[in-house]
C-alpha atoms as a PDB file:
ATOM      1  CA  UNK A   1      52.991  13.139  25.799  1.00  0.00           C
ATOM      2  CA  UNK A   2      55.995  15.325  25.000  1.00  0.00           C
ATOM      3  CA  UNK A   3      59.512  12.869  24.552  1.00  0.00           C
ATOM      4  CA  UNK A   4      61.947  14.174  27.051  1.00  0.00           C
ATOM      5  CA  UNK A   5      64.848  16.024  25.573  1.00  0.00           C
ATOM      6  CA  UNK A   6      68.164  13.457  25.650  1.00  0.00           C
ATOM      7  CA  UNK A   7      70.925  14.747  27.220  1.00  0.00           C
ATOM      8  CA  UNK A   8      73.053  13.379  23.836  1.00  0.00           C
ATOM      9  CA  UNK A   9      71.835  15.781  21.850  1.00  0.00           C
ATOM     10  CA  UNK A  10      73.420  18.639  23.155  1.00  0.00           C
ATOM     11  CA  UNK A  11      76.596  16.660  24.140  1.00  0.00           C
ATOM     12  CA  UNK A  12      76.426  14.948  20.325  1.00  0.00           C
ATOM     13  CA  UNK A  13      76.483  11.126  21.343  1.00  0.00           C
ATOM     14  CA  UNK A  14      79.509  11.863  24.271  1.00  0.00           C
ATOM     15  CA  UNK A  15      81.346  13.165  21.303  1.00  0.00           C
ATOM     16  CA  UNK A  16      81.037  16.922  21.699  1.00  0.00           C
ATOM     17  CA  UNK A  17      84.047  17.726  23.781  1.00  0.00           C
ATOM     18  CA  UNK A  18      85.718  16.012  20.864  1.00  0.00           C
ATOM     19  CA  UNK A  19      85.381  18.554  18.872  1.00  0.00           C
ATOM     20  CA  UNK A  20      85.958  21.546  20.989  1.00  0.00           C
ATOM     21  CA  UNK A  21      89.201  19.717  21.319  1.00  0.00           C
ATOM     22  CA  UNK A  22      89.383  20.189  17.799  1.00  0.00           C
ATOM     23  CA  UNK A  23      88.296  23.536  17.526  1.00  0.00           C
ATOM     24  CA  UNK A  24      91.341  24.905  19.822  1.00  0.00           C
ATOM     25  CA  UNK A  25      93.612  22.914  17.916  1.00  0.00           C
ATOM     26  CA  UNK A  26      92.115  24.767  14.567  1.00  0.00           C
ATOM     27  CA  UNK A  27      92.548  28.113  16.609  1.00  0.00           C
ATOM     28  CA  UNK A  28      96.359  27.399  17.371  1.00  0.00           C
ATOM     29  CA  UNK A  29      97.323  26.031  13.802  1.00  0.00           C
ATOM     30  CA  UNK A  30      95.815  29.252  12.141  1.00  0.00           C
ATOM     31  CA  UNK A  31      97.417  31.977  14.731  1.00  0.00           C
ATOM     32  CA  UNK A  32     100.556  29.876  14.247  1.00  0.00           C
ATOM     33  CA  UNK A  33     100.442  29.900  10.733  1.00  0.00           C
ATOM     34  CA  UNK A  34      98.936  33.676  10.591  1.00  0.00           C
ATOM     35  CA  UNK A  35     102.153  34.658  12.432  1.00  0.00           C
ATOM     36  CA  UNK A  36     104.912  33.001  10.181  1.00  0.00           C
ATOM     37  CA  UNK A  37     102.551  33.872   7.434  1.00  0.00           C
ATOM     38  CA  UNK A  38     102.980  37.954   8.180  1.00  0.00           C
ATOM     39  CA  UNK A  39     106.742  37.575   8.678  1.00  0.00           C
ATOM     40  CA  UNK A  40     107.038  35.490   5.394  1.00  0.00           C
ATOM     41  CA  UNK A  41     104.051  38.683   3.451  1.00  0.00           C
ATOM     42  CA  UNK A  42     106.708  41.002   5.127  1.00  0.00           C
ATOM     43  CA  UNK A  43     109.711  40.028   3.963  1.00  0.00           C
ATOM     44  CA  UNK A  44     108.557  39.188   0.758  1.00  0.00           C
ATOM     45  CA  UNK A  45     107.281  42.535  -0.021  1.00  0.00           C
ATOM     46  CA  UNK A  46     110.113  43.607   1.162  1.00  0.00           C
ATOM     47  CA  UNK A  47     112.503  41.722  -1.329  1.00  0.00           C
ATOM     48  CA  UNK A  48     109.586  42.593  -4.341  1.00  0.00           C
ATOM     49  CA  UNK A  49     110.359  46.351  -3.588  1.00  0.00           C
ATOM     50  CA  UNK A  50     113.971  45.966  -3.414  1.00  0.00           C
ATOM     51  CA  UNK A  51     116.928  47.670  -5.227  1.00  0.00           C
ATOM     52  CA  UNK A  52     118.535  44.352  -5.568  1.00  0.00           C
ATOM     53  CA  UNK A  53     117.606  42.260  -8.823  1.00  0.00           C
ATOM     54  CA  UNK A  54     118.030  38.783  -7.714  1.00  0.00           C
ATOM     55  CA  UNK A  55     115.409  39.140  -4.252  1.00  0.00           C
ATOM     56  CA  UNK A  56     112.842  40.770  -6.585  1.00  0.00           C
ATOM     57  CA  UNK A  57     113.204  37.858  -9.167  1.00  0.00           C
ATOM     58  CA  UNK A  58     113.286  35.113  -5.650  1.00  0.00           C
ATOM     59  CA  UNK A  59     109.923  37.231  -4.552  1.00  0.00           C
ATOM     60  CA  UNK A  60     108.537  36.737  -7.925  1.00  0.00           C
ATOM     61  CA  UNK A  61     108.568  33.430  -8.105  1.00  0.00           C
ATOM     62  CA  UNK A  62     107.867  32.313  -4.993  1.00  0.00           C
ATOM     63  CA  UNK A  63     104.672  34.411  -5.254  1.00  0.00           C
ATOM     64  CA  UNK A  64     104.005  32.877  -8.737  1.00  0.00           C
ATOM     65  CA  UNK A  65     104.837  29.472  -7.522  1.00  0.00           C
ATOM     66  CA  UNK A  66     102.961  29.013  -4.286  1.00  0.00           C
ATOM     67  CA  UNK A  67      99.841  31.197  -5.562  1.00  0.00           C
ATOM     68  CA  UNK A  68      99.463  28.689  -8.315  1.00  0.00           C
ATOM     69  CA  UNK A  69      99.199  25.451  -6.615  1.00  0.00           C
ATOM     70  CA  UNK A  70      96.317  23.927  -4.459  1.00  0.00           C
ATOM     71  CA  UNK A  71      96.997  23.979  -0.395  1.00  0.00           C
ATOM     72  CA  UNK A  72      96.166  20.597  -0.205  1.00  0.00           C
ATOM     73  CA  UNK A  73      99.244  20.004  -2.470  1.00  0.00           C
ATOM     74  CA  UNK A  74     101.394  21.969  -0.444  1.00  0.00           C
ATOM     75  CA  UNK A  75     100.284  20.590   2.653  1.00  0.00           C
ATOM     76  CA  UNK A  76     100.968  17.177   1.577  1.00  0.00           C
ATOM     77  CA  UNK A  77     104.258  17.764   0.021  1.00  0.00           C
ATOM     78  CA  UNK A  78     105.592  19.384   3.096  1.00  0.00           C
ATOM     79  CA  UNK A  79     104.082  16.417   5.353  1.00  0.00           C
ATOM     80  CA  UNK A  80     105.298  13.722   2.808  1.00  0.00           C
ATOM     81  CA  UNK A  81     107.886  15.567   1.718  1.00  0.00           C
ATOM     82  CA  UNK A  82     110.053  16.928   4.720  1.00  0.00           C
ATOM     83  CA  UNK A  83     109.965  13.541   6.266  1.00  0.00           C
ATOM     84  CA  UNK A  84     111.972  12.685   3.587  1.00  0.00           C
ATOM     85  CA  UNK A  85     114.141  15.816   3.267  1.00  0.00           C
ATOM     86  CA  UNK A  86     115.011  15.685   7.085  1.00  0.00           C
ATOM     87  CA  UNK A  87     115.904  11.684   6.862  1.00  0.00           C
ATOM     88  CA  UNK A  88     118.754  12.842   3.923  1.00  0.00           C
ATOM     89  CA  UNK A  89     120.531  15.552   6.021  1.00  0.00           C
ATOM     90  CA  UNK A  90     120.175  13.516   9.607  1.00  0.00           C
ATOM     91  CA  UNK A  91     121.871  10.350   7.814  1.00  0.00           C
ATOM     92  CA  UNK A  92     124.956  12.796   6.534  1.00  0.00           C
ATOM     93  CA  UNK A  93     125.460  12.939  10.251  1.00  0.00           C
ATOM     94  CA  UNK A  94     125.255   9.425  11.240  1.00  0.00           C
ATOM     95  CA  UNK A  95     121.344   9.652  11.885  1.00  0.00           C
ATOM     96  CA  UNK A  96     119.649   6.532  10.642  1.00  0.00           C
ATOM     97  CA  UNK A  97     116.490   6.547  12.822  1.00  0.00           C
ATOM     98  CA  UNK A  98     112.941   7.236  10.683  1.00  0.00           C
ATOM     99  CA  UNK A  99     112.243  11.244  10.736  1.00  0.00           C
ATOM    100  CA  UNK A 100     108.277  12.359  11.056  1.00  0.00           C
ATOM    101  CA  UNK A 101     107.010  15.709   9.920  1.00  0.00           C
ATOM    102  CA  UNK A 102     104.332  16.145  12.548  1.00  0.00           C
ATOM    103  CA  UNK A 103     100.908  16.943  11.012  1.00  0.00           C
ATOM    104  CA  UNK A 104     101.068  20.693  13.492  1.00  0.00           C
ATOM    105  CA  UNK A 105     104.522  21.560  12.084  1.00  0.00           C
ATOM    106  CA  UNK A 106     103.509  20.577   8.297  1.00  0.00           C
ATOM    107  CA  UNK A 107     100.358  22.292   8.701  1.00  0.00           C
ATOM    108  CA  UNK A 108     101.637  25.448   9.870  1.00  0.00           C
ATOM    109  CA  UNK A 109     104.484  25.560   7.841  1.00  0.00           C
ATOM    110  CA  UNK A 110     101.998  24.639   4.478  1.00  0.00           C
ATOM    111  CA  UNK A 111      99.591  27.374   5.630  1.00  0.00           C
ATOM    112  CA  UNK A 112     102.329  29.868   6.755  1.00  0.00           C
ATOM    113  CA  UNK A 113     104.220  29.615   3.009  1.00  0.00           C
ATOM    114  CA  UNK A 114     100.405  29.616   1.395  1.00  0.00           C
ATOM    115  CA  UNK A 115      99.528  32.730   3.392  1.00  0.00           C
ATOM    116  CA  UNK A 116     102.140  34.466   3.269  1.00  0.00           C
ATOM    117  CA  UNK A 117     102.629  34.561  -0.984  1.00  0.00           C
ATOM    118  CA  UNK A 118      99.388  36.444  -1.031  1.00  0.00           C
ATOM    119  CA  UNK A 119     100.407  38.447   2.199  1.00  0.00           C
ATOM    120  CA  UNK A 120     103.292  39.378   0.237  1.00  0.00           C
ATOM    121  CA  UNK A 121     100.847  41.323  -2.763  1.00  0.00           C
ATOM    122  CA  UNK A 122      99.231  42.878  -0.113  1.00  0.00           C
ATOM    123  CA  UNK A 123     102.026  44.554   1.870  1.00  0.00           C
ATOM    124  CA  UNK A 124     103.462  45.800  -1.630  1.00  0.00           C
ATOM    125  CA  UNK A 125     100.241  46.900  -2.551  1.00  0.00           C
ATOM    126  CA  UNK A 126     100.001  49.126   0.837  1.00  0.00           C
ATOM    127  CA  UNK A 127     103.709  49.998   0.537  1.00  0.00           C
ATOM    128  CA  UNK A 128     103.539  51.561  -2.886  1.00  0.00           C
ATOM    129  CA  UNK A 129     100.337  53.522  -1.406  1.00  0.00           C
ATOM    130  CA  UNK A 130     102.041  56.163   0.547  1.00  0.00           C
ATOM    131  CA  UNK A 131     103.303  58.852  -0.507  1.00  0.00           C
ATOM    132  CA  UNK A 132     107.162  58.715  -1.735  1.00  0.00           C
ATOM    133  CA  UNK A 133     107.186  62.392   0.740  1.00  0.00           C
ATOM    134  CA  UNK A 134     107.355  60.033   3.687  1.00  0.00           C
ATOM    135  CA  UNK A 135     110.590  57.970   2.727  1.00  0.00           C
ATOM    136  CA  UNK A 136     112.184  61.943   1.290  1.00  0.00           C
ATOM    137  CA  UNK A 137     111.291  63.468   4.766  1.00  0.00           C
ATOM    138  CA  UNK A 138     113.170  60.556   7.248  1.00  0.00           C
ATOM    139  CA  UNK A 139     115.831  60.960   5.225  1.00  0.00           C
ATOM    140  CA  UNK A 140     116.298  64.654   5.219  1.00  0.00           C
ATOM    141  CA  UNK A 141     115.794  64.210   9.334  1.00  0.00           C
ATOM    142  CA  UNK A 142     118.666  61.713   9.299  1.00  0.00           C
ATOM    143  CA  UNK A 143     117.039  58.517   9.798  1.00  0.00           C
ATOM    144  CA  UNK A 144     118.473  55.267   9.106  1.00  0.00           C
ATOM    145  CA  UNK A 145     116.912  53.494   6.217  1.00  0.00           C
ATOM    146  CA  UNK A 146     115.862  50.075   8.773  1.00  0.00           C
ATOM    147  CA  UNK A 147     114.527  52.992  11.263  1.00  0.00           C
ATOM    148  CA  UNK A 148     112.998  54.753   8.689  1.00  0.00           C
ATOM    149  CA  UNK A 149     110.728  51.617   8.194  1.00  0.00           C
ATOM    150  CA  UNK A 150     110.021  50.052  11.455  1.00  0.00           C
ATOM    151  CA  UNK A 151     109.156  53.522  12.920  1.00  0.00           C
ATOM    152  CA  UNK A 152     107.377  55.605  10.007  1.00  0.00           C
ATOM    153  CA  UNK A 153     106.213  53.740   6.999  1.00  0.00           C
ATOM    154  CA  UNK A 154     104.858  49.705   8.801  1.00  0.00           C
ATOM    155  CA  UNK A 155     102.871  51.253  10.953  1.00  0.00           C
ATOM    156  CA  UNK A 156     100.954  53.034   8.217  1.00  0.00           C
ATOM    157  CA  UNK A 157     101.436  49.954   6.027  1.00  0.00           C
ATOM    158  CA  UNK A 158      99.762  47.896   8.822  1.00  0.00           C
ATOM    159  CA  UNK A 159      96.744  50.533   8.588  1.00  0.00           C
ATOM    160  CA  UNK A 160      96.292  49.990   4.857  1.00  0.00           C
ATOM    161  CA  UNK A 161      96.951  46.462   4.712  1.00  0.00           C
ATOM    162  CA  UNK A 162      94.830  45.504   7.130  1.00  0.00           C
ATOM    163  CA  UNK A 163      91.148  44.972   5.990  1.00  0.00           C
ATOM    164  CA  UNK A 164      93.306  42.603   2.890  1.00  0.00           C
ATOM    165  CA  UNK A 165      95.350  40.757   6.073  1.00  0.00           C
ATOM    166  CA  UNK A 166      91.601  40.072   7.138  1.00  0.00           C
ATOM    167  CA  UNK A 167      90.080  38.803   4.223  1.00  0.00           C
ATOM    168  CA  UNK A 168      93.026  36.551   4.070  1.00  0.00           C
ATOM    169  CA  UNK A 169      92.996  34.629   7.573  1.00  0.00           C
ATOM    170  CA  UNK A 170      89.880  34.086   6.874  1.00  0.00           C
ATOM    171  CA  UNK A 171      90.678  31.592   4.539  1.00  0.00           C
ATOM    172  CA  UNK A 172      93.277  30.971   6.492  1.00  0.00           C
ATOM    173  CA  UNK A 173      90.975  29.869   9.060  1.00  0.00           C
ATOM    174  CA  UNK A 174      88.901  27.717   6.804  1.00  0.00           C
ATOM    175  CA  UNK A 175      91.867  26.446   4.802  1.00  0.00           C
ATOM    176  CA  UNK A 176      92.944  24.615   8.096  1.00  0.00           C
ATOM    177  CA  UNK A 177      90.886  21.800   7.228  1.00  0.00           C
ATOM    178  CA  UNK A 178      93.045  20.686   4.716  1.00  0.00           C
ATOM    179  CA  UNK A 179      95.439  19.386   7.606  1.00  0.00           C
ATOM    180  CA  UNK A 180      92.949  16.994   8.389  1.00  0.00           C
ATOM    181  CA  UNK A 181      93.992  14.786   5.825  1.00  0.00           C
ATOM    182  CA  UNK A 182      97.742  14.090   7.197  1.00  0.00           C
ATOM    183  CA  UNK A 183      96.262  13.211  10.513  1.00  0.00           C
ATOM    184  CA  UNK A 184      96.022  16.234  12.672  1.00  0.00           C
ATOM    185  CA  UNK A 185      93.031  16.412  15.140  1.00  0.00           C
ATOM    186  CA  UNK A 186      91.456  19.399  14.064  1.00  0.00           C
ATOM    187  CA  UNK A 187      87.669  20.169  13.848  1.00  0.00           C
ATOM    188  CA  UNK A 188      87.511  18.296  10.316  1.00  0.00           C
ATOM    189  CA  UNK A 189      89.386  15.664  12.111  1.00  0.00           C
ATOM    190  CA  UNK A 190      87.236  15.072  14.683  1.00  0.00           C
ATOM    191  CA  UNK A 191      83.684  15.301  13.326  1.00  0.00           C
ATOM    192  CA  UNK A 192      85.321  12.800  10.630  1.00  0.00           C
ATOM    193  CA  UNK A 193      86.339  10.283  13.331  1.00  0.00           C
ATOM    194  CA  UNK A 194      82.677  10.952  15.496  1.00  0.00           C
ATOM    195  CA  UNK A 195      80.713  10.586  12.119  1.00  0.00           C
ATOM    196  CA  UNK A 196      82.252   6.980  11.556  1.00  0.00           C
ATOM    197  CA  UNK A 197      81.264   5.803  14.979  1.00  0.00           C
ATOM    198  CA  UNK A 198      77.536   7.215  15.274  1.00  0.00           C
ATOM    199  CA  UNK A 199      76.930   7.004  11.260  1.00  0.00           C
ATOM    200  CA  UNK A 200      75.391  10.645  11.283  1.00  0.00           C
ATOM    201  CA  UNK A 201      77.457  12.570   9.250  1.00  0.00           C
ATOM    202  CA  UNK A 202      74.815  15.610   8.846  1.00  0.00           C
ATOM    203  CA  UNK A 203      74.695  15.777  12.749  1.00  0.00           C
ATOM    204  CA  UNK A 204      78.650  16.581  13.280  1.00  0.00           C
ATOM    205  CA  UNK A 205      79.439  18.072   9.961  1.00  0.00           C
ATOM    206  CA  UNK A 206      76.708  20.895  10.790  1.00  0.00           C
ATOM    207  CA  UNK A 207      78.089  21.224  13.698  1.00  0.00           C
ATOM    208  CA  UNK A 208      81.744  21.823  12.404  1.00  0.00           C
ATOM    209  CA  UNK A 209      80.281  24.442  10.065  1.00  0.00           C
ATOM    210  CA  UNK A 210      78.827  26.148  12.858  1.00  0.00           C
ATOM    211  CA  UNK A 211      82.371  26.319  14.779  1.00  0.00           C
ATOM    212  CA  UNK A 212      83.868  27.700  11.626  1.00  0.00           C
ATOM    213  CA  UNK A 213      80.853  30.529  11.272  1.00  0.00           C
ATOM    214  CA  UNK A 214      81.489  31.474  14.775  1.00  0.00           C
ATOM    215  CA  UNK A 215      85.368  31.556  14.713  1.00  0.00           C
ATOM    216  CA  UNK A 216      85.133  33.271  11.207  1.00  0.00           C
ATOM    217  CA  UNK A 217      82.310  35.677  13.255  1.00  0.00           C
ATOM    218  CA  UNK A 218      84.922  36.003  15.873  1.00  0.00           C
ATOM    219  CA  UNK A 219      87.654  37.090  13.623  1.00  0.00           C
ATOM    220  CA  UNK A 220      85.438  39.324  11.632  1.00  0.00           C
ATOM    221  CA  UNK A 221      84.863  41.143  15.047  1.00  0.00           C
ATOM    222  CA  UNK A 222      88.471  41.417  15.672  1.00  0.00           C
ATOM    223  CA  UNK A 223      89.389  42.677  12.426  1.00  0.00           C
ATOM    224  CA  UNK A 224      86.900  45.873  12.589  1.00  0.00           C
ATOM    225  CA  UNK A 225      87.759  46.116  15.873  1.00  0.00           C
ATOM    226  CA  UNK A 226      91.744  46.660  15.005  1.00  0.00           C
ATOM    227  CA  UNK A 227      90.627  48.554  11.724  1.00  0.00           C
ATOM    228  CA  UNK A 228      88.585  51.236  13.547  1.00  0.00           C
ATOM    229  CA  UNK A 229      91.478  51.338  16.488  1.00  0.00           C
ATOM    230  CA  UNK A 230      93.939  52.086  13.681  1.00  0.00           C
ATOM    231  CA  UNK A 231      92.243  54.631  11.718  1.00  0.00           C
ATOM    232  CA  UNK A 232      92.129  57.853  13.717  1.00  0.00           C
ATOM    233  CA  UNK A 233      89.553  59.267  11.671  1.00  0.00           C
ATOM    234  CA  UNK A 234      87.152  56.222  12.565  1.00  0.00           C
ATOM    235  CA  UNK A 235      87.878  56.974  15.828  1.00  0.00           C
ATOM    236  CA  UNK A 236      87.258  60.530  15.747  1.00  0.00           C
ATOM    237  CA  UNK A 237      83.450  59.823  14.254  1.00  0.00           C
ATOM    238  CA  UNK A 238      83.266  56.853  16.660  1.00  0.00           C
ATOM    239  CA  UNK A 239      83.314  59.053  19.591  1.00  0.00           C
END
C-alpha cells in the first residue's frame, strides 16, 4: 500500500514560510543595493571621464580598491566597522549610548559600494561608445553641458550598458548571501537556522538554491525584457 504523502514535505517541517520570509528580504536587500549601486556606477564613471585630475585619480582607486577585495570583507568591515565609526562621532556630541550597524543597512551599503565599482567600468565603457558627434551636436544647439547628459547621451548609455548592468545584479543577487553572516534573515539565514532544528541540511539548502534559480530566472526575464524595450531595432523585428 502506497504511504500517504505528508503534508511536511511541501511545507518543509512548518519551516517553509520561513524562508519565503527570507526570500523577500533577499529581494529588498538586492533592489536596495542595485539602486545605490547605479547611482554610486554613475557617478563614478562620471568622475573617471572627468576633466578634473583629482575625481579621476578618487574614481581610480576606489575602483581598484573595492574590485580587489572579497564582499564578505567588505560586508563585515562595514557591519563591524561603522558601529564603531558612528560610536566616535555620536560621543563628540555628548552621545555615549552603544551604536549598531543594522545587518539591512550594512548589507546594502557593502553590496551597493561592491556593485557599484564594477558598475562604474561599465558606464565608462558605454560612455566612451558613442560617438563624440553626439556631445559636438548639443553643443552647437545650445545645450547645457548637465542637459546635454541627462537628456541625450544616459539614455543611450542606459541602452548599451544594460545587458553588463544585468550580468552584474546577478551576482548581486547571489552575493546577498554573504549578509547572512552578520545576522540578517535572508534566505541563507533562514535555511541555516531550519537546518539546525530538523538536522537536514540537503532538504533546505536545495531548496534555497531553487529560490535563487528562480529569482535569478526572474531577473534574467526582466533584463531581456528591458533590453528588447530599449533597442528599437529589436522591436522593429519583434513585431
Amino acid at each position: 500500500m502506497a504511504q500517504p504523502i505528508s503534508y511536511s514535505m511541501f511545507d518543509l517541517h512548518g519551516f517553509g514560510h520561513l524562508l519565503w520570509e527570507g526570500a523577500w528580504i533577499t529581494i529588498q536587500l538586492a533592489l536596495a543595493s542595485l539602486f545605490f549601486g547605479l547611482i554610486i556606477g554613475l557617478a563614478g564613471a562620471s568622475a573617471k571621464l572627468s576633466s578634473i585630475a583629482p575625481l579621476r585619480w578618487l574614481a581610480t582607486g576606489y575602483t581598484t580598491l573595492i574590485r580587489g577585495i572579497p564582499e564578505l570583507l567588505l560586508v563585515l568591515t562595514i557591519y563591524f566597522g561603522g558601529s564603531i565609526l558612528l560610536m566616535a562621532i555620536a560621543e563628540r556630541f555628548g552621545y555615549t549610548d552603544y551604536i549598531e550597524v543594522g545587518a539591512f543597512a550594512a548589507g546594502v551599503t557593502a553590496l551597493s559600494i561592491a556593485f557599484g565599482a564594477y558598475a562604474t567600468e561599465v558606464f565608462r565603457a558605454a560612455i566612451q561608445a558613442l560617438p563624440k558627434g553626439q556631445w559636438e551636436s548639443a553643443y552647437a544647439l545650445g545645450l547645457p553641458r548637465l542637459t546635454t547628459f541627462y537628456r541625450i547621451i544616459l539614455p543611450q548609455v542606459w541602452r548599451l550598458a544594460l545587458p553588463g548592468l544585468g550580468n552584474l545584479f546577478q551576482v548581486l543577487l547571489k552575493d546577498t548571501a554573504l549578509v547572512s553572516v552578520v545576522g540578517l534573515n535572508d534566505i541563507m539565514r533562514q535555511a541555516y537556522v531550519a537546518t539546525g532544528s530538523t538536522k537536514e541540511p540537503f532538504t533546505f539548502y536545495m531548496a534555497a538554491a531553487l529560490i535563487y534559480l528562480g529569482l535569478t530566472a526572474i531577473s534574467t526575464l526582466i533584463t531581456t525584457y528591458l533590453e528588447r524595450a530599449s533597442n528599437p531595432a529589436e522591436k522593429r523585428v519583434a513585431a
